[in-house]
Protein backbone atom coordinates (compact mmCIF):
# COMPACT_ATOMS: atom_id res chain seq x y z
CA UNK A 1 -19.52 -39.46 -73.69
CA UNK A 2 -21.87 -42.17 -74.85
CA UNK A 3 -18.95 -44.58 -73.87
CA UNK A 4 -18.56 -43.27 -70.32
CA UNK A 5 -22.15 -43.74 -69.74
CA UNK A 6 -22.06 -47.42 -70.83
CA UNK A 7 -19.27 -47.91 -68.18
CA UNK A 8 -21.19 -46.69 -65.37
CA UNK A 9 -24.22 -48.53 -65.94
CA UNK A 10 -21.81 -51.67 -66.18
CA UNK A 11 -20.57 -50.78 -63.01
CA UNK A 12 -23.99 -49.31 -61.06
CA UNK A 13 -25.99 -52.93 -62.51
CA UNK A 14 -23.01 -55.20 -61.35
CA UNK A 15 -22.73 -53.92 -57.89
CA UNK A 16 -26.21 -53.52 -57.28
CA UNK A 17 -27.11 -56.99 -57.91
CA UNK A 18 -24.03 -58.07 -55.98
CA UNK A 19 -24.70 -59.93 -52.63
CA UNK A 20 -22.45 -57.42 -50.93
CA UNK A 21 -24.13 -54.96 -51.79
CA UNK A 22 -27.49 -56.34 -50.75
CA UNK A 23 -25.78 -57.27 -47.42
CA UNK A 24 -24.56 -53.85 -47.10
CA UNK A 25 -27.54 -51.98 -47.61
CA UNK A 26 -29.51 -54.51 -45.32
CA UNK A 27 -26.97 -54.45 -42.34
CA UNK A 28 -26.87 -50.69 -42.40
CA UNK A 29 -30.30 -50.40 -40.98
CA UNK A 30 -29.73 -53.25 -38.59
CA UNK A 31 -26.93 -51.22 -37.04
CA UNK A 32 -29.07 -47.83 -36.56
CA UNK A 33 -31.69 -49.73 -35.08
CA UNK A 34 -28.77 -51.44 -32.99
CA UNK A 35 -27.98 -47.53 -31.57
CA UNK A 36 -31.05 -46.89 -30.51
CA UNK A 37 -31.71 -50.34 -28.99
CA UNK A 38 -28.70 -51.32 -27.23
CA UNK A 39 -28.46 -48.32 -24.66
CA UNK A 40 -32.36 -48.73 -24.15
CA UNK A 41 -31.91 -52.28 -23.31
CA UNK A 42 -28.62 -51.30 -21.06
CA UNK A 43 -30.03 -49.11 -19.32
CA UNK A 44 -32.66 -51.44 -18.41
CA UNK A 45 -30.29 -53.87 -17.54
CA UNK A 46 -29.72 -53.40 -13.64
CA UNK A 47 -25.83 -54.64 -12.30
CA UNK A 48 -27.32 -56.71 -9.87
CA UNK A 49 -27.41 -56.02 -5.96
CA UNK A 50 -23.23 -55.57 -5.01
CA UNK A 51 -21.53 -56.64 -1.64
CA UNK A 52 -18.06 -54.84 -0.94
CA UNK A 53 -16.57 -54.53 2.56
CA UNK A 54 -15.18 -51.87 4.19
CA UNK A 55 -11.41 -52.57 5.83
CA UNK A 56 -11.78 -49.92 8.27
CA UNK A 57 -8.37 -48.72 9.54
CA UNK A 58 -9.39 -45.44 10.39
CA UNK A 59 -10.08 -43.50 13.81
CA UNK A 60 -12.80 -41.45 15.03
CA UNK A 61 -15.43 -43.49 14.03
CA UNK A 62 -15.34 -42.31 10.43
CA UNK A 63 -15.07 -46.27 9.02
CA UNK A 64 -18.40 -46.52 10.93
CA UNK A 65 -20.01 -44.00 9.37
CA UNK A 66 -18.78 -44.89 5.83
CA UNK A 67 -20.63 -47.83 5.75
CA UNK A 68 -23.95 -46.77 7.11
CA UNK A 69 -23.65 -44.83 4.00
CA UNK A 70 -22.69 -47.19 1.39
CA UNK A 71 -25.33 -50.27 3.09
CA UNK A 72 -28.40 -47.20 2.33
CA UNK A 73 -26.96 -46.75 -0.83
CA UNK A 74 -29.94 -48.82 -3.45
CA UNK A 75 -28.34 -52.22 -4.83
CA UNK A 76 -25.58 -51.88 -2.31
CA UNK A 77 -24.73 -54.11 0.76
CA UNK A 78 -21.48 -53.10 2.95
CA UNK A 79 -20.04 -54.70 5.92
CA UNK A 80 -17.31 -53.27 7.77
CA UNK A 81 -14.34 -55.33 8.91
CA UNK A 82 -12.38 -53.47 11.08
CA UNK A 83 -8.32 -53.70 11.62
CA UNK A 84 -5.15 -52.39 12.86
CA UNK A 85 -3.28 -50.62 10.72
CA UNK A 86 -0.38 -53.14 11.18
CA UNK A 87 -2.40 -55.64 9.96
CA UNK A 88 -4.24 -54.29 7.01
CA UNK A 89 -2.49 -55.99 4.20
CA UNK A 90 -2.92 -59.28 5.83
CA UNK A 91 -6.51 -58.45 6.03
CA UNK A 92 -6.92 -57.46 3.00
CA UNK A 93 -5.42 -60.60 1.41
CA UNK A 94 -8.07 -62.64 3.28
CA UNK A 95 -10.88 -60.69 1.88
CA UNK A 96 -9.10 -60.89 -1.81
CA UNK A 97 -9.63 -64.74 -1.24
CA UNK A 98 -13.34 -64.16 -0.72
CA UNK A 99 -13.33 -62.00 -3.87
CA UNK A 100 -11.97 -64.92 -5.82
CA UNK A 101 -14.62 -67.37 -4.62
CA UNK A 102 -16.84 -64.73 -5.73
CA UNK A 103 -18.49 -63.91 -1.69
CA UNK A 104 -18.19 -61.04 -2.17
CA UNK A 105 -17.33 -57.96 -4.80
CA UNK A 106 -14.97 -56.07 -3.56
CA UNK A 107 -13.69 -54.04 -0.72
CA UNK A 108 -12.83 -50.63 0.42
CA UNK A 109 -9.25 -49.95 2.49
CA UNK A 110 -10.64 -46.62 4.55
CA UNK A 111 -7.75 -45.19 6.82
CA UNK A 112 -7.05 -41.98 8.21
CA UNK A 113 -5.55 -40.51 5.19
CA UNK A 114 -9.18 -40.93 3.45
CA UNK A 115 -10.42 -38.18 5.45
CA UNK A 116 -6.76 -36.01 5.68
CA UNK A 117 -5.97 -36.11 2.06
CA UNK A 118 -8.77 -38.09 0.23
CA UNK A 119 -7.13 -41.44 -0.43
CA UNK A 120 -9.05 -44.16 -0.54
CA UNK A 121 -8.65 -47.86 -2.58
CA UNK A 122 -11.11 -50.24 -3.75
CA UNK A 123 -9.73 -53.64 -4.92
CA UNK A 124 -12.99 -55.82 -6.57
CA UNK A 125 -13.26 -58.24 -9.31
CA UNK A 126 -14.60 -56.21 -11.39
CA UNK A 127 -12.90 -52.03 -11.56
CA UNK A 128 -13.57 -51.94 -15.27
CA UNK A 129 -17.86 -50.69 -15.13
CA UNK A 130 -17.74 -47.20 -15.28
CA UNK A 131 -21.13 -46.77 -14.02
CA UNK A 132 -20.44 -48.94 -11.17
CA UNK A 133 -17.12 -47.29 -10.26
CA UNK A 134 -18.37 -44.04 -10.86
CA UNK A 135 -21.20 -44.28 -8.42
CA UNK A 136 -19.08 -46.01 -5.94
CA UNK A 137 -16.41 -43.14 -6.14
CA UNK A 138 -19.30 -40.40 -5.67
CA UNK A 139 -20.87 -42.29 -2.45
CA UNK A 140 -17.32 -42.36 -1.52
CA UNK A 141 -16.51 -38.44 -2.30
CA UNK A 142 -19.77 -37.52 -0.29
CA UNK A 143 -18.77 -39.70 2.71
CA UNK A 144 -15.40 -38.09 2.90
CA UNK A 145 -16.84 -34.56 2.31
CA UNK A 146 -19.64 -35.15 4.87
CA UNK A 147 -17.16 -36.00 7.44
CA UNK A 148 -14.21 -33.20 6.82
CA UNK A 149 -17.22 -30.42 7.89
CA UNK A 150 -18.37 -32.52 10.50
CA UNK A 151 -14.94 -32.43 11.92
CA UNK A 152 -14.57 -28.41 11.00
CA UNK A 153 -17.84 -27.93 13.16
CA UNK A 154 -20.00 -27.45 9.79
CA UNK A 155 -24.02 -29.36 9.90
CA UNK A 156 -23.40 -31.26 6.77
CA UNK A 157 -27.28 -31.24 6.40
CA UNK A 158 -26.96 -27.99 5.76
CA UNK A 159 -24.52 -27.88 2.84
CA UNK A 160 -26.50 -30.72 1.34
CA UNK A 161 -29.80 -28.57 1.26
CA UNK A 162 -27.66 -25.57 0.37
CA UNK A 163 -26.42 -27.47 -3.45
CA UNK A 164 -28.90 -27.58 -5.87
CA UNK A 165 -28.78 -29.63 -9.34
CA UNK A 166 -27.45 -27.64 -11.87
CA UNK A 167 -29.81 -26.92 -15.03
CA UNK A 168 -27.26 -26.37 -17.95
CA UNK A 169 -28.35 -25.73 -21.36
CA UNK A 170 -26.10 -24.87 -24.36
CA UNK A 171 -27.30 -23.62 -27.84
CA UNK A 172 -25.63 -23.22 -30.83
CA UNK A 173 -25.70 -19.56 -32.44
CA UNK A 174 -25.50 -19.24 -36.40
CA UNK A 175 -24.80 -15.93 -37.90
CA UNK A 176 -26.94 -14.11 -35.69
CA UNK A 177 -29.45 -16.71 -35.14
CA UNK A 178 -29.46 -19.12 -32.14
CA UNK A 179 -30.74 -22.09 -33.12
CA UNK A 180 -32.31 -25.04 -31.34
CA UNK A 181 -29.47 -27.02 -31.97
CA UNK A 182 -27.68 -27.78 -28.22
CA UNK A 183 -24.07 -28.38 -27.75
CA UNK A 184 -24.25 -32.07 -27.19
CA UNK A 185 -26.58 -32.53 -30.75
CA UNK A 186 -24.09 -30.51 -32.84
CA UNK A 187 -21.30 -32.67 -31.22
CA UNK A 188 -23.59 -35.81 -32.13
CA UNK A 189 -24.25 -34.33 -36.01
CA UNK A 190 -20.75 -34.07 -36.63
CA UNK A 191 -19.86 -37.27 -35.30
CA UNK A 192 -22.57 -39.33 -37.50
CA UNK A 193 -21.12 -36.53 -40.41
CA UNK A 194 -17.39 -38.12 -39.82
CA UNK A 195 -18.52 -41.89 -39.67
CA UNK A 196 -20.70 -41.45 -42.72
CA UNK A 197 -17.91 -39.41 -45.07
CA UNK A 198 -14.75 -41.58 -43.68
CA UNK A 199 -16.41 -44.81 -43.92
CA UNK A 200 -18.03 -43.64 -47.37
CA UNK A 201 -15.42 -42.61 -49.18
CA UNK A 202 -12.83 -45.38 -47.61
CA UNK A 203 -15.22 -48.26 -48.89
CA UNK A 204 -16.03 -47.24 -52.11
CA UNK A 205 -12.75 -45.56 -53.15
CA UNK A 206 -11.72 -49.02 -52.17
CA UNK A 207 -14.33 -50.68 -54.71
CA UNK A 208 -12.45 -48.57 -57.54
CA UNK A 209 -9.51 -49.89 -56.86
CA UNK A 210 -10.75 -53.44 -56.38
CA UNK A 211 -12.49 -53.23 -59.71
CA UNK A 212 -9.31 -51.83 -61.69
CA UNK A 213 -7.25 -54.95 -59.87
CA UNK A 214 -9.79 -57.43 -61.10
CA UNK A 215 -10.01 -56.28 -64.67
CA UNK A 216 -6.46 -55.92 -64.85
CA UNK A 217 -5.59 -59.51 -63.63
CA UNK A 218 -7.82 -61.38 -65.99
CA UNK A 219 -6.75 -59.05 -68.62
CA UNK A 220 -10.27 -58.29 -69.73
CA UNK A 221 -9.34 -54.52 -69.64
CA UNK A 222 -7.24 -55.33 -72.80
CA UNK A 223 -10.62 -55.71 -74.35
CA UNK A 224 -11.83 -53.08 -73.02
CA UNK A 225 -9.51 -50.20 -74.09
CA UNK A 226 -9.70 -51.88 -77.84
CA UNK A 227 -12.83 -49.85 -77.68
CA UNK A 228 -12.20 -47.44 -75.17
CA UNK A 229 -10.20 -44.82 -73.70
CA UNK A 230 -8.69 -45.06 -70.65
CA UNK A 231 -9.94 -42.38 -69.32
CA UNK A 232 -13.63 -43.13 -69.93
CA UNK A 233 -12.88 -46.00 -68.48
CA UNK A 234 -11.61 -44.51 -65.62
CA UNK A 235 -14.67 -41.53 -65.27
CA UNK A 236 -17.07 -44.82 -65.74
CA UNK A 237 -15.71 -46.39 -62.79
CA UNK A 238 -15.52 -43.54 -60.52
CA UNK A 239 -18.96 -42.76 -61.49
CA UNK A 240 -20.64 -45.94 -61.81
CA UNK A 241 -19.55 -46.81 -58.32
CA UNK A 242 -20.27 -43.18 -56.95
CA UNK A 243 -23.83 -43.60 -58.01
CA UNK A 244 -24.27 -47.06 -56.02
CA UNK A 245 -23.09 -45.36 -52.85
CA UNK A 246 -25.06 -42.61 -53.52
CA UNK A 247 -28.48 -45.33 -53.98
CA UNK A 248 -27.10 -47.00 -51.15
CA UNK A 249 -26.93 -43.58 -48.78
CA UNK A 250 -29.91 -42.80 -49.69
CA UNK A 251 -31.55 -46.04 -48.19
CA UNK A 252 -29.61 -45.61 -45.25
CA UNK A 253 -30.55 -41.98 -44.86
CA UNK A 254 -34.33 -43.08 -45.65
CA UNK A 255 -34.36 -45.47 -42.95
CA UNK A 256 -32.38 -43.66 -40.76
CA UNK A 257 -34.97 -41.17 -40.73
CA UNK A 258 -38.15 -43.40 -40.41
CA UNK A 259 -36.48 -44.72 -36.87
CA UNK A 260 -36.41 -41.35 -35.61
CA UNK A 261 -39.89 -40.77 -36.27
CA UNK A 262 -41.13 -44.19 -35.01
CA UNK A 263 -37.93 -44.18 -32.23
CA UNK A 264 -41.12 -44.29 -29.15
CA UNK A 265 -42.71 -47.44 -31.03
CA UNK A 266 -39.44 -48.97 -31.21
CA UNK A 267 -38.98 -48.30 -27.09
CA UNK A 268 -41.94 -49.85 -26.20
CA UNK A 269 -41.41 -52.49 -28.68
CA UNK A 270 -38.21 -53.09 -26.40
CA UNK A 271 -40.06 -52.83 -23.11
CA UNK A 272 -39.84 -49.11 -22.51
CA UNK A 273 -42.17 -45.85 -22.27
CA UNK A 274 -39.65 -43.96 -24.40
CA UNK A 275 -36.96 -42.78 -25.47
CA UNK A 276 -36.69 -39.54 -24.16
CA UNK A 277 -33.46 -37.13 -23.83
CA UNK A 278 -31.55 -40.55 -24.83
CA UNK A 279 -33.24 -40.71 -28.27
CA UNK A 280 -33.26 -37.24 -29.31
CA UNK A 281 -31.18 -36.65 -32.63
CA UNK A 282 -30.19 -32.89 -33.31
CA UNK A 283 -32.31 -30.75 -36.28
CA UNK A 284 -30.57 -31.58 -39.73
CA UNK A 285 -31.04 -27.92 -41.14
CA UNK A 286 -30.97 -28.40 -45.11
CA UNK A 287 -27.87 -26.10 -45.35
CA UNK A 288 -25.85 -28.96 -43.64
CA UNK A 289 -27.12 -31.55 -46.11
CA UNK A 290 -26.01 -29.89 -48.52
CA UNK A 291 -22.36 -29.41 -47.14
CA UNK A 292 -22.54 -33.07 -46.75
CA UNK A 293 -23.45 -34.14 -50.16
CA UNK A 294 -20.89 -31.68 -51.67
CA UNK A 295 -18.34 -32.21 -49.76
CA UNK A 296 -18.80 -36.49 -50.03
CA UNK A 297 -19.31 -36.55 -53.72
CA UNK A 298 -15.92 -34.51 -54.29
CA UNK A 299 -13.97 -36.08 -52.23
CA UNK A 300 -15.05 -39.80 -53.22
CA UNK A 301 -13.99 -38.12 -56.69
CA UNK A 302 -10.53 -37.11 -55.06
CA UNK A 303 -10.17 -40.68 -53.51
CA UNK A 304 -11.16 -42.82 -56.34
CA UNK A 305 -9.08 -41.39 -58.48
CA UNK A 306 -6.10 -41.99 -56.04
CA UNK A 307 -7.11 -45.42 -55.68
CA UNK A 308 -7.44 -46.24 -59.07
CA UNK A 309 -4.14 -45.11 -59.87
CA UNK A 310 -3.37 -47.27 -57.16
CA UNK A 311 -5.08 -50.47 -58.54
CA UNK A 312 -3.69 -49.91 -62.06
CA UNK A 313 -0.05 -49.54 -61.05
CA UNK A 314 0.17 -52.54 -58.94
CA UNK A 315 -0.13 -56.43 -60.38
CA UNK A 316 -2.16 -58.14 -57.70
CA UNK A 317 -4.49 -57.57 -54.87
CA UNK A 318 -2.05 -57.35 -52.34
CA UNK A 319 0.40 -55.20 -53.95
CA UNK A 320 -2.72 -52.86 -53.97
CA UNK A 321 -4.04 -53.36 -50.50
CA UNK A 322 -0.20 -52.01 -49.36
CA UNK A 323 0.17 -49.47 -51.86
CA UNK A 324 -2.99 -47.90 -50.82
CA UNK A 325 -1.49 -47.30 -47.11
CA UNK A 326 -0.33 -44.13 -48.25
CA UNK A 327 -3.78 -42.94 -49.78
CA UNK A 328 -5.82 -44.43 -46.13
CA UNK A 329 -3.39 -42.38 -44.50
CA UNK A 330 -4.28 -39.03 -46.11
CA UNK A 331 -7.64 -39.84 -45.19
CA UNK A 332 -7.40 -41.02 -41.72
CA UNK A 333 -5.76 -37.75 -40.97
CA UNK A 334 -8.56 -35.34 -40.32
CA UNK A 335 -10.37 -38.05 -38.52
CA UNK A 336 -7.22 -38.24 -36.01
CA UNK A 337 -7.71 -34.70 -35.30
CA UNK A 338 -11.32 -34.62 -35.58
CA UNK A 339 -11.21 -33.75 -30.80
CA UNK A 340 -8.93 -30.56 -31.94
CA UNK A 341 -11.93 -29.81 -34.87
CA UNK A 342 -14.72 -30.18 -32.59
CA UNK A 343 -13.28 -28.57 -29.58
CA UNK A 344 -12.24 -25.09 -31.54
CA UNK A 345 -14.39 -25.19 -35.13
CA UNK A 346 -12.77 -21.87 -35.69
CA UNK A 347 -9.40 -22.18 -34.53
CA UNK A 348 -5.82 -22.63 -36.84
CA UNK A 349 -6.06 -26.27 -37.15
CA UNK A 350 -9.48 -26.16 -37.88
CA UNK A 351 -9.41 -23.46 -40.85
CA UNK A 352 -6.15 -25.20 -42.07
CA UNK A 353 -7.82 -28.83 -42.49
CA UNK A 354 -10.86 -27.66 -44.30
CA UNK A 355 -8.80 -25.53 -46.75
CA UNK A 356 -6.23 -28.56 -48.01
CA UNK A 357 -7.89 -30.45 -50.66
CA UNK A 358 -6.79 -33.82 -49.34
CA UNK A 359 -8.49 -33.05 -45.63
CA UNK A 360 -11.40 -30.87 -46.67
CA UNK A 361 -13.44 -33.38 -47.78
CA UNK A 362 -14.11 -34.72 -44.02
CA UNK A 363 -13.18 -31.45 -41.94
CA UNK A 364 -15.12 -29.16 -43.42
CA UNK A 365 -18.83 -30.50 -43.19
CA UNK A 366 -17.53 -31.45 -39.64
CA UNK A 367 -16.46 -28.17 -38.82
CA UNK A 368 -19.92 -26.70 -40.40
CA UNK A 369 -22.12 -29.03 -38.31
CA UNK A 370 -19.88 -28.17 -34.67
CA UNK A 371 -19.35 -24.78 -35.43
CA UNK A 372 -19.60 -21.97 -38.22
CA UNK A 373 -17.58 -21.67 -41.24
CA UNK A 374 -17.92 -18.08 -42.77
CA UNK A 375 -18.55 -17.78 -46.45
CA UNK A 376 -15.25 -16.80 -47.72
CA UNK A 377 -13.88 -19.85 -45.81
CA UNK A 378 -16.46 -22.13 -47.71
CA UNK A 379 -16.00 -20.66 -50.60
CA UNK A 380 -11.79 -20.89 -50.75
CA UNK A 381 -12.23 -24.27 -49.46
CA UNK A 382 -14.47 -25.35 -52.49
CA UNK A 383 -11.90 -23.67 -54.95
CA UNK A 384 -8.91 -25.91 -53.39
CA UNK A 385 -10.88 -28.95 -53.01
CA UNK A 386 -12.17 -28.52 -57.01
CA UNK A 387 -8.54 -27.25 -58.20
CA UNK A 388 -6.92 -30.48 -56.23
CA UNK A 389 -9.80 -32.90 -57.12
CA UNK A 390 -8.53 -31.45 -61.13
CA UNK A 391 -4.83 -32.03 -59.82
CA UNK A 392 -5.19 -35.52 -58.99
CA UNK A 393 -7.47 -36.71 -61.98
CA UNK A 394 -5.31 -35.47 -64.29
CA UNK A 395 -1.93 -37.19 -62.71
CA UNK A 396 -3.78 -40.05 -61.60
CA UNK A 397 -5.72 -40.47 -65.38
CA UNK A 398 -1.79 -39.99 -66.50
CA UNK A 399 -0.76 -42.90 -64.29
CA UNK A 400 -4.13 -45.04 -65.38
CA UNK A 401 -3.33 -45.50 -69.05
CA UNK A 402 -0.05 -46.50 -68.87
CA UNK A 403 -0.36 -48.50 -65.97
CA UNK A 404 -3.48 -50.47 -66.63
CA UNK A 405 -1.93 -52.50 -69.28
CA UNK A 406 1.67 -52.73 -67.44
CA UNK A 407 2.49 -55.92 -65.84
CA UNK A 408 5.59 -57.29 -63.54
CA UNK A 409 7.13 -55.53 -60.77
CA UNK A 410 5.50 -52.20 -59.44
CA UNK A 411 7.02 -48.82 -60.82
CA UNK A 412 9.00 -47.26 -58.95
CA UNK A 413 8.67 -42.94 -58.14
CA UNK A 414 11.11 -42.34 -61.05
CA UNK A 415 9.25 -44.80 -63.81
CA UNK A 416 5.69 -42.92 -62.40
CA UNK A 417 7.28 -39.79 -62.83
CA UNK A 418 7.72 -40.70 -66.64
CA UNK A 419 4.12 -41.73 -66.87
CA UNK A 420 2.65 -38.31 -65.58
CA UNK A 421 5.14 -36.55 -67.64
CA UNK A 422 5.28 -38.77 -70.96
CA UNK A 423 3.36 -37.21 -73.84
């Protein structure tokens, strides 16, 4: 055991003083602080006062109307240019050329079918802001809707102090417990839960396999398994490089944590009173940590392992980086299907990723921060995970101590069958 430990302080020491590693750990941070300051300074960011015309081939004065509406509207100047019908596309060519020498935004093409069936077109040079299309589409839906109960004889002043704004609130209920935790801050939890186990276990699985390539290509594991097995070789890696993304979570999660708490210093810092609604984070009950932690630590065991039978079956770096396709794949799986997770925690597809071995690593403690997963379901997904995380060391240790000292052309299924199997 002595031995294992002396790999996995090799390993923690030479990654740690590693520039990547420092870069890492320092650019993590920088990001966080990126997410809370880019939508602050967004938001502050106004679009700029917009001029768009309105190619009104329409009747009954409703063209009219529609831009009174839009010219009130704040950042918002409209003209009207009205048109036959006959003649609209010809119009509306000439006001594309203004558009391309930038005089003016865009324009609206308002006929009688706006008000009939609700078609309406905007051509601009730019249709691609979704805050700028969306408020131009909702000045656009309460124009048309103004003016169909106009027409039926309806006050539309009326209607408009009739609709109040909605107050919505959604809460999340544990056992029997409803928590503080709303709908759109478990959705948030279990989104930061998926980036932080995919892009965990992906990148330092990775490392494993990286560091089984490079000791195999300058042949200094020969030297190494003169005094070694390959198997404590292999649990030194895993572990050695576990523990330096476990150092370097723990910064993140550190840091992550001190922004929170300072996020109104950081506002103000940026020009703003606060963060409000737009930097709350959801409660982090210690329950879910826990999940987390589990459920990364076993399944950067079940990954690593797959990688480094990866690394030590293949002969160069880029025999590896294909070769591991297969193993990405596995992972990227739950993540693909992380809507159908989110949007039914409890449902078949759910239930069935967190129990496979190769999936529950990521779709559990995603499905325990959206929703609720009952004990027994915890519990038989533990068992799996721990019986396949067994399953794959042992083939994978099978395929690491014949492989690591094989060289040429890449074994086929057949030859790795023989491996696993050979006594």
């Amino acid at each position: 055991m002595s031995k294992v430990w002396v790999v996995v302080r090799r390993e923690f020491m030479e990654r740690v003083r590693s520039k990547w590693f420092i870069v890492s750990t320092v650019l993590g941070p920088v990001l966080m602080v990126a997410f809370i300051a880019v939508p602050i300074i967004m938001a502050s960011r106004g679009t700029g006062e917009r001029t768009v015309a309105v190619l009104d081939a329409s009747s009954g004065g409703f063209g009219e109307r529609l831009t009174e509406q839009l010219d009130q509207a704040p950042l918002l100047r409209a003209s009207r240019v009205p048109v036959p019908v006959g003649r609209l596309e010809e119009a509306a060519d000439s006001l594309a050329e203004l558009v391309g020498f930038r005089a003016l935004h865009g324009f609206v093409i308002v006929t009688d079918a706006a008000v009939e069936d609700g078609k309406l077109e905007y051509r601009g040079s730019n249709v691609t802001s979704i805050a700028d299309m969306s408020l131009l589409r909702g000045l656009l839906e309460d124009a048309v809707f103004a003016e169909r109960l106009s027409r039926a004889g309806v006050d539309p002043s009326v209607v408009r102090r009739a609709r109040i704004p909605l107050e919505f609130t959604t809460l999340k209920i544990t056992g029997a417990r409803t928590t503080r935790a709303s709908g759109a801050g478990s959705f948030m939890l279990a989104y930061v839960i998926w980036f932080l186990l995919y892009m965990g276990i992906l990148l330092y699985g990775a490392n494993v396999m990286g560091a089984v390539v490079d000791e195999k290509t300058s042949r200094i594991v020969e030297l190494l398994v003169s005094s070694l097995r390959p198997f404590e070789l292999l649990a030194g890696k895993i572990l050695g490089v576990g523990s330096v993304g476990l150092l370097q979570f723990g910064i993140w999660v550190g840091f992550a944590m001190l922004a929170l708490e300072q996020r109104d210093m950081i506002a103000r810092l940026l020009g703003q009173p606060g963060l409000g609604a737009a930097g709350s984070f959801p409660e982090v009950p210690l329950s879910t940590a826990v999940v987390f932690l589990v459920y990364f630590l076993l399944g950067y065991f079940l990954y690593a392992a797959m990688f480094a039978a990866v690394g030590a079956m293949t002969g160069s770096e880029a025999e590896a980086r294909q070769a591991a396709n297969a193993v990405v794949m596995v992972l990227v799986l739950p993540s693909l299907l992380m809507i159908g997770i989110l949007n039914d925690p409890a449902g078949s597809l759910a239930v069935a990723l967190s129990l496979i071995p190769f999936t529950s690593p990521i779709a559990t403690p995603v499905r325990w921060a959206a929703g609720e997963v009952p004990p027994d379901e915890l519990v038989a997904s533990l068992v799996l995970l721990l019986l396949g995380l067994w399953g794959v060391i042992w083939v994978a240790g099978r395929i690491y101590r014949i492989g690591i000292l094989a060289y040429g052309k890449r074994p086929g299924i057949r030859e790795l069958v023989r491996w696993v199997t050979a006594g």
